[in-house]
Protein backbone atom coordinates (compact mmCIF):
# COMPACT_ATOMS: atom_id res chain seq x y z
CA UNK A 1 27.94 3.79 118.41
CA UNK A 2 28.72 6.73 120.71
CA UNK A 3 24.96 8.13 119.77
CA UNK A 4 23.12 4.71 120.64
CA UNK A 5 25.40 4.44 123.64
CA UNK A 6 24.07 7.92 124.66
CA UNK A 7 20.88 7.20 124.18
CA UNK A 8 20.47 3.99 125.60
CA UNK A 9 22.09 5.85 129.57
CA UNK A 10 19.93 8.62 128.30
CA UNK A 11 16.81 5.80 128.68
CA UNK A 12 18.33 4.39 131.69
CA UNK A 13 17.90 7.58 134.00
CA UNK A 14 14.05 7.85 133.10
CA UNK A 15 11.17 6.99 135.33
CA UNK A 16 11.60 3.70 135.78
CA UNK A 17 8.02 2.71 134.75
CA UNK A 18 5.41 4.01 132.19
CA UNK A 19 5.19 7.48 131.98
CA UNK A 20 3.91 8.66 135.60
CA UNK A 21 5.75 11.99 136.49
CA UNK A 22 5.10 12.08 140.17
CA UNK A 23 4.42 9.78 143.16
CA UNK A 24 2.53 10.40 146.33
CA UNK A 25 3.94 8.32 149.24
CA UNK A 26 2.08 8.91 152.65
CA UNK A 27 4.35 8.04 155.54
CA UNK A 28 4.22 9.20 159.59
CA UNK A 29 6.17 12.35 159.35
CA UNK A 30 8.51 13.51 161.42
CA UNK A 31 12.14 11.50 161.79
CA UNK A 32 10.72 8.64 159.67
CA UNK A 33 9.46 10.94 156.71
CA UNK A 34 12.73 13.11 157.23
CA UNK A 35 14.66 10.27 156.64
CA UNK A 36 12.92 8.26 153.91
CA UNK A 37 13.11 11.68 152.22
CA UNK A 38 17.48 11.80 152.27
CA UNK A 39 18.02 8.38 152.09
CA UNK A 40 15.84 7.29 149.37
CA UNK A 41 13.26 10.24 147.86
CA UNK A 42 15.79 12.66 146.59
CA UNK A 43 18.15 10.02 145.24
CA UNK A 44 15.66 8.71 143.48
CA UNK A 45 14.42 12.38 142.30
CA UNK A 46 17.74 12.96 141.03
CA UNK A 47 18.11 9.71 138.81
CA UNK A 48 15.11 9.62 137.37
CA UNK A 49 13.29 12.93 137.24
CA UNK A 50 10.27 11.31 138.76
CA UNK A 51 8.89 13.88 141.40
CA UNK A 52 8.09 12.57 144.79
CA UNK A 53 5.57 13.87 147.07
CA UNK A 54 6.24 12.93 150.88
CA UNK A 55 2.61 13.17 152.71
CA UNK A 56 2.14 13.07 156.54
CA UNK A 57 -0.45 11.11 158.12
CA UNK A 58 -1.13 10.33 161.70
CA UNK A 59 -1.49 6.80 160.57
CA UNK A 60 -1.16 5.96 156.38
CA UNK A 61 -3.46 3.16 156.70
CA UNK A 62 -6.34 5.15 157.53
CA UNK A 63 -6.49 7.00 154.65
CA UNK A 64 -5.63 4.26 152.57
CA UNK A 65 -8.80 2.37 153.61
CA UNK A 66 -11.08 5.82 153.07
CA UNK A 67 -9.70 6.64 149.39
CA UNK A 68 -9.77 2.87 148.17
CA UNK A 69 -13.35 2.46 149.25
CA UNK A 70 -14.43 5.96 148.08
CA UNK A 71 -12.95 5.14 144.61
CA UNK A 72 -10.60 8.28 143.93
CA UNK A 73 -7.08 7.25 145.26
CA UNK A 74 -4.83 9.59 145.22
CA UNK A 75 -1.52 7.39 147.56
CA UNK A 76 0.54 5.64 145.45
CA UNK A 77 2.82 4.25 147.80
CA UNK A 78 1.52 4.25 151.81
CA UNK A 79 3.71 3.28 154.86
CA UNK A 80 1.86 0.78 157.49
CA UNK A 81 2.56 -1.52 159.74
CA UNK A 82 1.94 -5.43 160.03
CA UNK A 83 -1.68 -5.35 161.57
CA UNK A 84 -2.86 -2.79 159.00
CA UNK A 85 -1.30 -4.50 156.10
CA UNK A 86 -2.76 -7.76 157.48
CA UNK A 87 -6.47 -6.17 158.01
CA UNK A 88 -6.40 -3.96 154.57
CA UNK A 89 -4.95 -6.79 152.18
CA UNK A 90 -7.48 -9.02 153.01
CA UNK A 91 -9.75 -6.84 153.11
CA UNK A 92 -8.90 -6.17 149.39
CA UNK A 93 -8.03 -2.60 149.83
CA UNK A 94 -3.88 -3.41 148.44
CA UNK A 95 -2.83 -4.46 145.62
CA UNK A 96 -1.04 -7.72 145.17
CA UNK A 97 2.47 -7.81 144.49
CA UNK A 98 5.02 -9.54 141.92
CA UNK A 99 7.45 -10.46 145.08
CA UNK A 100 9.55 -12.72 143.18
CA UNK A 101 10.39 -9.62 141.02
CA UNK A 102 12.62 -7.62 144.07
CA UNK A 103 16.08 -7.45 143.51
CA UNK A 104 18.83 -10.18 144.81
CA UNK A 105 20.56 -9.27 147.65
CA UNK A 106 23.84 -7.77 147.81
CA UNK A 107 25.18 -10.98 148.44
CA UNK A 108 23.09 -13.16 145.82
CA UNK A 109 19.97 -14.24 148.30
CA UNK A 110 16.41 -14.09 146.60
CA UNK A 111 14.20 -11.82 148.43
CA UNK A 112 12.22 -14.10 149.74
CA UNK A 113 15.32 -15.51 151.81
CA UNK A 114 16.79 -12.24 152.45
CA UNK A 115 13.97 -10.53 153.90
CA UNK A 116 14.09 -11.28 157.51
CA UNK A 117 11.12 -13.11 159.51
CA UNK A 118 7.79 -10.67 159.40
CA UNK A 119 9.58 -8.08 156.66
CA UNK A 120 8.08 -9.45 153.38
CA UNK A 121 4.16 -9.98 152.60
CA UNK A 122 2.09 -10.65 149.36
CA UNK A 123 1.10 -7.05 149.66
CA UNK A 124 3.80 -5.43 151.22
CA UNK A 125 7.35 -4.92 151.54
CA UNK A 126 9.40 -4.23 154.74
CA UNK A 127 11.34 -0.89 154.51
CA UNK A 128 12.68 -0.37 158.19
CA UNK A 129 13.18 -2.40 161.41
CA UNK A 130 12.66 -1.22 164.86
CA UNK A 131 12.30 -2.44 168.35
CA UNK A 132 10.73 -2.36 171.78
CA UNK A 133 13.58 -3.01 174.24
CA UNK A 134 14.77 -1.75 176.93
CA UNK A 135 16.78 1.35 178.13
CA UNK A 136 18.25 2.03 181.86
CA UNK A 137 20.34 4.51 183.15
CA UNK A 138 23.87 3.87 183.05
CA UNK A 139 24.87 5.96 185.64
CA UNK A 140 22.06 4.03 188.25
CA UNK A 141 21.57 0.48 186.97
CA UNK A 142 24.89 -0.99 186.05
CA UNK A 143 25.65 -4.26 185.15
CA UNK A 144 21.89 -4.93 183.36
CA UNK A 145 22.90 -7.83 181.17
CA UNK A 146 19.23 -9.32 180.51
CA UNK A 147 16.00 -9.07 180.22
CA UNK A 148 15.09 -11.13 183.44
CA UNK A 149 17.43 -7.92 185.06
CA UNK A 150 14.45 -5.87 184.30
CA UNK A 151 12.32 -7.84 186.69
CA UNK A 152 15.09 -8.30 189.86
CA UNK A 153 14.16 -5.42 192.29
CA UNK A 154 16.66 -6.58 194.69
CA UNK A 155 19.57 -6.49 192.31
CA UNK A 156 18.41 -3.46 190.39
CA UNK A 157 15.58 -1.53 192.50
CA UNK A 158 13.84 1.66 191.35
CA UNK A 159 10.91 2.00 189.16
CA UNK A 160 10.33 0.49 186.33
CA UNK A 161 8.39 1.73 183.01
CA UNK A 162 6.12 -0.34 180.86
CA UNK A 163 4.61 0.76 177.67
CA UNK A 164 0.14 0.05 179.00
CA UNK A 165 -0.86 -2.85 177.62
CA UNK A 166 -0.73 -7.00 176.84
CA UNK A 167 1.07 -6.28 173.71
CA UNK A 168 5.03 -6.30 174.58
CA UNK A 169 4.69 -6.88 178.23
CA UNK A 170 3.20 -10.43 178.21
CA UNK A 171 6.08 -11.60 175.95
CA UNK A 172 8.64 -9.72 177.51
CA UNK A 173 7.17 -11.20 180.85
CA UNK A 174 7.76 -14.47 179.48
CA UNK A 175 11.09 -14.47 178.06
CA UNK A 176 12.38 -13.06 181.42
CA UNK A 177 11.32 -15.73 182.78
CA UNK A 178 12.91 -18.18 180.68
CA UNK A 179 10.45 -18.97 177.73
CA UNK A 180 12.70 -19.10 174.69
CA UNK A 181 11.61 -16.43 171.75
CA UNK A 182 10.67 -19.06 169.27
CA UNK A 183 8.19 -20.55 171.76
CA UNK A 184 6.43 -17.15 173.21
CA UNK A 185 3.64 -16.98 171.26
CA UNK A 186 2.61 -20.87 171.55
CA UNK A 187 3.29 -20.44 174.98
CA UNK A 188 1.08 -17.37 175.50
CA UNK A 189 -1.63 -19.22 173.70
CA UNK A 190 -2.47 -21.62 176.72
CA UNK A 191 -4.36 -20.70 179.52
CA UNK A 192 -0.71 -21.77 181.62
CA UNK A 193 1.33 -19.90 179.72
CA UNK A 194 -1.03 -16.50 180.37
CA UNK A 195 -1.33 -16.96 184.38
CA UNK A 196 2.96 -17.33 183.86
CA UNK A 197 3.54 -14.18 181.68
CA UNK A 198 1.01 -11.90 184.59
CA UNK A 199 1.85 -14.08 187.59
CA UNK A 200 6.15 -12.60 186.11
CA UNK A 201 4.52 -9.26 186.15
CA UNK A 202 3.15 -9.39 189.18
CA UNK A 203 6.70 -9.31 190.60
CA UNK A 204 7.21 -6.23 189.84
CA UNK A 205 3.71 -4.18 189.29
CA UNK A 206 3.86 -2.33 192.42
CA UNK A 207 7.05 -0.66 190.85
CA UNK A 208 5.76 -0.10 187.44
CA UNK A 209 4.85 3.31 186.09
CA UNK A 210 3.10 2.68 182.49
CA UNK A 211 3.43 4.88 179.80
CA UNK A 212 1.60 5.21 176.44
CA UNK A 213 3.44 7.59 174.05
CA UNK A 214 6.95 7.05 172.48
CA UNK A 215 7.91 9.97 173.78
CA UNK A 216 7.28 9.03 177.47
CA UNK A 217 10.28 6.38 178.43
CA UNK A 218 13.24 8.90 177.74
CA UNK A 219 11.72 11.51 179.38
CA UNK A 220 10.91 8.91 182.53
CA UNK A 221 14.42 7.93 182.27
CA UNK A 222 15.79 11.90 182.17
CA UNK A 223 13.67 12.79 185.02
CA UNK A 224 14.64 9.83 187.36
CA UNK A 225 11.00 8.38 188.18
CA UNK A 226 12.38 5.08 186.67
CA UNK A 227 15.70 3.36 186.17
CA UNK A 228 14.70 1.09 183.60
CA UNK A 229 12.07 0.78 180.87
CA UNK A 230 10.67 -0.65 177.58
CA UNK A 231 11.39 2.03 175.39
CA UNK A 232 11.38 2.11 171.38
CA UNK A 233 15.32 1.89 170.24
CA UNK A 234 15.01 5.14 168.26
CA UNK A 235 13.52 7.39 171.15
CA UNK A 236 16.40 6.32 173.32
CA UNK A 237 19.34 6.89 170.19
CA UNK A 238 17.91 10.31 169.55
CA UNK A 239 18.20 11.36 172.99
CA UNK A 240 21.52 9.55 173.89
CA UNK A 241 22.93 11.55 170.45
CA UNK A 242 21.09 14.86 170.45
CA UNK A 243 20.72 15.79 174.37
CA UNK A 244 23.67 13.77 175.61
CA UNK A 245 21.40 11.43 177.91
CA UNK A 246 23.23 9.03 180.39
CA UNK A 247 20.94 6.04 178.62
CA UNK A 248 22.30 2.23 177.63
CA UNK A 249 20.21 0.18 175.44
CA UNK A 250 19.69 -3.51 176.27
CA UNK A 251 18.95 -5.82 173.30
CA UNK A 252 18.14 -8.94 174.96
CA UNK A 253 14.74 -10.06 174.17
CA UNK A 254 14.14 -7.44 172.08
CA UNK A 255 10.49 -6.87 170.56
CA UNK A 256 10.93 -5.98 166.61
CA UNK A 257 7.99 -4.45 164.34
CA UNK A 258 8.08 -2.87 160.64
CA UNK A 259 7.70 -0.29 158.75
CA UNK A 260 5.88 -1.86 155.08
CA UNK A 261 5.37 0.01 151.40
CA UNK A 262 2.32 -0.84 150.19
CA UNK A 263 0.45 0.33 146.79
CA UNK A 264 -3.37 0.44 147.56
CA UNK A 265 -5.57 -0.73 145.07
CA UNK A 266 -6.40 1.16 141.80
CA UNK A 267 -3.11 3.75 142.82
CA UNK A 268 -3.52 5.91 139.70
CA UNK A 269 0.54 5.25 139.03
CA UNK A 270 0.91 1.26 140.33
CA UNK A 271 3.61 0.71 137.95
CA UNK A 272 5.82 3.09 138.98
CA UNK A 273 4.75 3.34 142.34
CA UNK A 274 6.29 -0.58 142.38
CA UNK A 275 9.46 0.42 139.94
CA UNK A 276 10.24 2.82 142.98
CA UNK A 277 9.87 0.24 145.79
CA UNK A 278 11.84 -2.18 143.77
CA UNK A 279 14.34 0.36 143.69
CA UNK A 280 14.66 1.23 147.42
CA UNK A 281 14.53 -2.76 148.35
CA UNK A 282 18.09 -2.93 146.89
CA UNK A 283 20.30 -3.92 149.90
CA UNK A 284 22.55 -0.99 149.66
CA UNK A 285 19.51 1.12 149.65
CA UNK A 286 18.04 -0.10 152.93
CA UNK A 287 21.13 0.36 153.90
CA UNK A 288 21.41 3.73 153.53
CA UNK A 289 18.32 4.88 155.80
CA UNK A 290 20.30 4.02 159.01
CA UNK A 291 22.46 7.07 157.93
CA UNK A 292 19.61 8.83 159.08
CA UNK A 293 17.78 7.16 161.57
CA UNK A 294 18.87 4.43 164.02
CA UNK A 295 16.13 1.82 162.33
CA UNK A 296 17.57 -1.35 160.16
CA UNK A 297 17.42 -2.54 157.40
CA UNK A 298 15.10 -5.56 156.87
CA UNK A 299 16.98 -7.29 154.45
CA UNK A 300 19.81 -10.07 155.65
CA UNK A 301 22.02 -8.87 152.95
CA UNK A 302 21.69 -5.24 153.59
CA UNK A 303 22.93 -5.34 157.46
CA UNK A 304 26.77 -5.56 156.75
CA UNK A 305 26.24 -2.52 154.48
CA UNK A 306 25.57 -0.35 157.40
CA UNK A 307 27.71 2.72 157.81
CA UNK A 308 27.70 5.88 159.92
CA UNK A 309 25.25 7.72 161.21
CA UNK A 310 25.36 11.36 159.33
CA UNK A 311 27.29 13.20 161.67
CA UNK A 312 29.99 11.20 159.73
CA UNK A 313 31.71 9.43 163.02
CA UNK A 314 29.05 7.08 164.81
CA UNK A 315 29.11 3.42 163.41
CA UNK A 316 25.51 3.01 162.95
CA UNK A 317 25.69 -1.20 163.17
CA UNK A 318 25.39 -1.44 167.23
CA UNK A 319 22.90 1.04 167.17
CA UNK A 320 20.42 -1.20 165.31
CA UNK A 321 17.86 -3.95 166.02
CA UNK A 322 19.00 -5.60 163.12
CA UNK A 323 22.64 -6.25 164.14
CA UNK A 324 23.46 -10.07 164.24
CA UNK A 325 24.46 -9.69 167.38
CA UNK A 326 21.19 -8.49 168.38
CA UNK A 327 19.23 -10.60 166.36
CA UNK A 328 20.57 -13.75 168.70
CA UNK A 329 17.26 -13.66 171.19
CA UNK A 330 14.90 -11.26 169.61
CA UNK A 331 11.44 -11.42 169.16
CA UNK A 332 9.48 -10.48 166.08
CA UNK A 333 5.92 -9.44 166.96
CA UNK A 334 3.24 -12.12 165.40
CA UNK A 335 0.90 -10.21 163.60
CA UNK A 336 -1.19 -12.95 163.54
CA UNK A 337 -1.51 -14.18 167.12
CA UNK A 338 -2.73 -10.84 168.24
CA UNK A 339 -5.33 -10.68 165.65
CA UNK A 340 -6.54 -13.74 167.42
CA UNK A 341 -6.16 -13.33 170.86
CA UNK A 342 -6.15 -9.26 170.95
CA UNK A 343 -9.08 -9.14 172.77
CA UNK A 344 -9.36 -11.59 175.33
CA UNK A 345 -5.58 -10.37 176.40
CA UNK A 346 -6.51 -7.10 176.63
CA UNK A 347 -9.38 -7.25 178.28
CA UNK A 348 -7.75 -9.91 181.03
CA UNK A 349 -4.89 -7.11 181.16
CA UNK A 350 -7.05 -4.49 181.81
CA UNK A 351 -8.68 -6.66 184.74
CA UNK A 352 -5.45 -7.36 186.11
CA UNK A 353 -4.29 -3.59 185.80
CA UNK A 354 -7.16 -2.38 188.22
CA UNK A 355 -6.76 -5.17 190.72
């Protein structure tokens, strides 16, 4: 009995599918990689002997599309966001995936219930959360309790920054100005609701500086040419924790977007490649990456399993777009609607920008 016990832990530490040695996963690098890498990579490493490879790309989808249609993958696992997964899965290039087969939540849920709005798709499966929001200086704009602050010169003046583009602005624009989040995007499909989301920016463009890069809105905030901006929630945690900026974060109206596993099609190890994303979807699991980097977890389940950051004193929960609390009026970008009306809003944007 003690031998077959043995035996049968002794099978429960192997690679958790067929007899594939080592994954590739491509992911963005940097923070995100670093922390996929602690939170999820090594654990798994350790339990199962499987060897992971962590591979940087400017963006995973690209060469996702390139191997698939050159036939010699070599990614097994690639992290993308929404629009890619959109474009490449129906484009063919990902490979379909048993959904119903993730793990309950911690509390019972299905997946499919679990998984917050936007974080689950046929070929993909949401690993992080984060958000545009916006960020102010504490020690110049107090009192900023909404987003409709962000557009009140009068009560708040100074400059304000704005990531350059329709995407973000328009439907921050409009729930400023009183559109609730669940009707932004039929809203901004109507000729009315367009000339209301730029007619709400036009309040304030004179006082706008635009920025591009992630990197841009904390160092606009640090260097006092604005007092407020849209800003992604990471950028401003990282610089609040590592260089002791005098930042707040304001989640009203936030903006949130994914991070997605995906397998691409003909991944020379698919069945492991999806025993190892069933693995991380576990809600503890998601959990865990917030040790590492102020992103959530996309599961429901997962967000009251939140602990400290891993300096081992600050409560990672309120630093999170996925708090409930936070959750109350945010937005989660539509993949869908901009992949219809991408164009035409870009294109009156970029009018309206050089007027």
């Amino acid at each position: 009995m003690k031998r077959l016990l043995a035996f049968t832990t002794a099978l429960a530490i192997l690679p958790l599918a067929g007899t594939a040695q080592e994954l590739n996963v491509v992911s963005w690098g940097g923070a995100v990689a670093a922390a996929q890498m602690e939170a999820w990579h090594q654990p798994y490493m350790a339990e199962t002997g499987v060897k992971i490879n962590s591979i940087d790309a400017d963006n995973p989808a690209v060469p996702v599309k390139l191997q698939v249609e050159a036939g010699n993958v070599t990614t097994d696992i690639a992290d993308i966001e929404p629009s890619d997964l959109t474009r490449l899965c129906d484009e063919g290039l990902l490979e379909v995936l048993p959904i119903d087969e993730l793990p309950d939540g911690a509390d019972g849920t299905k997946a499919r219930e679990d998984f917050i709005e936007g974080g689950l798709y046929d070929c993909g499966v949401g690993v992080l959360v984060y958000s545009t929001m916006i960020a102010y200086r504490s020690d110049k704009a107090e009192g900023v309790t909404s987003a409709a602050d962000f557009f009140d010169l009068e009560k708040f003046p100074g400059k304000r920054g704005l990531r350059k583009g329709a995407k973000f602005a328009l439907e921050l624009a409009l729930m400023a100005d009183g559109v609730a989040p669940a009707d932004v995007y039929a809203t901004l499909a109507t000729p009315e609701g367009v000339d209301r989301a730029f007619a709400k920016l036009d309040t304030i463009k004179p006082s706008v500086v635009w920025w591009e890069a992630g990197a841009q809105p904390p160092q606009l905030l640090a260097d006092g040419e604005v007092v407020m901006t849209t800003a992604y929630n990471g950028r401003i945690f990282d610089a609040v924790m590592n260089e002791g900026s005098p930042f707040a974060t304001l989640w009203d109206n936030q903006i949130l977007d994914f991070n997605l596993y995906v397998i691409p099609k003909g991944a020379p190890n698919k069945d492991a490649a999806w025993a190892y994303m069933k693995w991380i979807s576990e809600s503890q699991r998601e959990a865990d990456l917030s040790k590492f980097i102020s992103y959530g977890p996309p599961r429901k389940s997962a967000a009251a399993l939140v602990g400290l950051f891993k300096d081992g004193k600050t409560e990672m929960a309120g630093n999170l777009p996925t708090n409930p609390d936070h959750m109350k009026t945010a937005l989660t970008s539509n993949v869908e609607f901009w992949a219809d009306h991408d164009v035409e809003l870009t294109e009156r944007f970029n009018t309206w920008l050089s007027q």
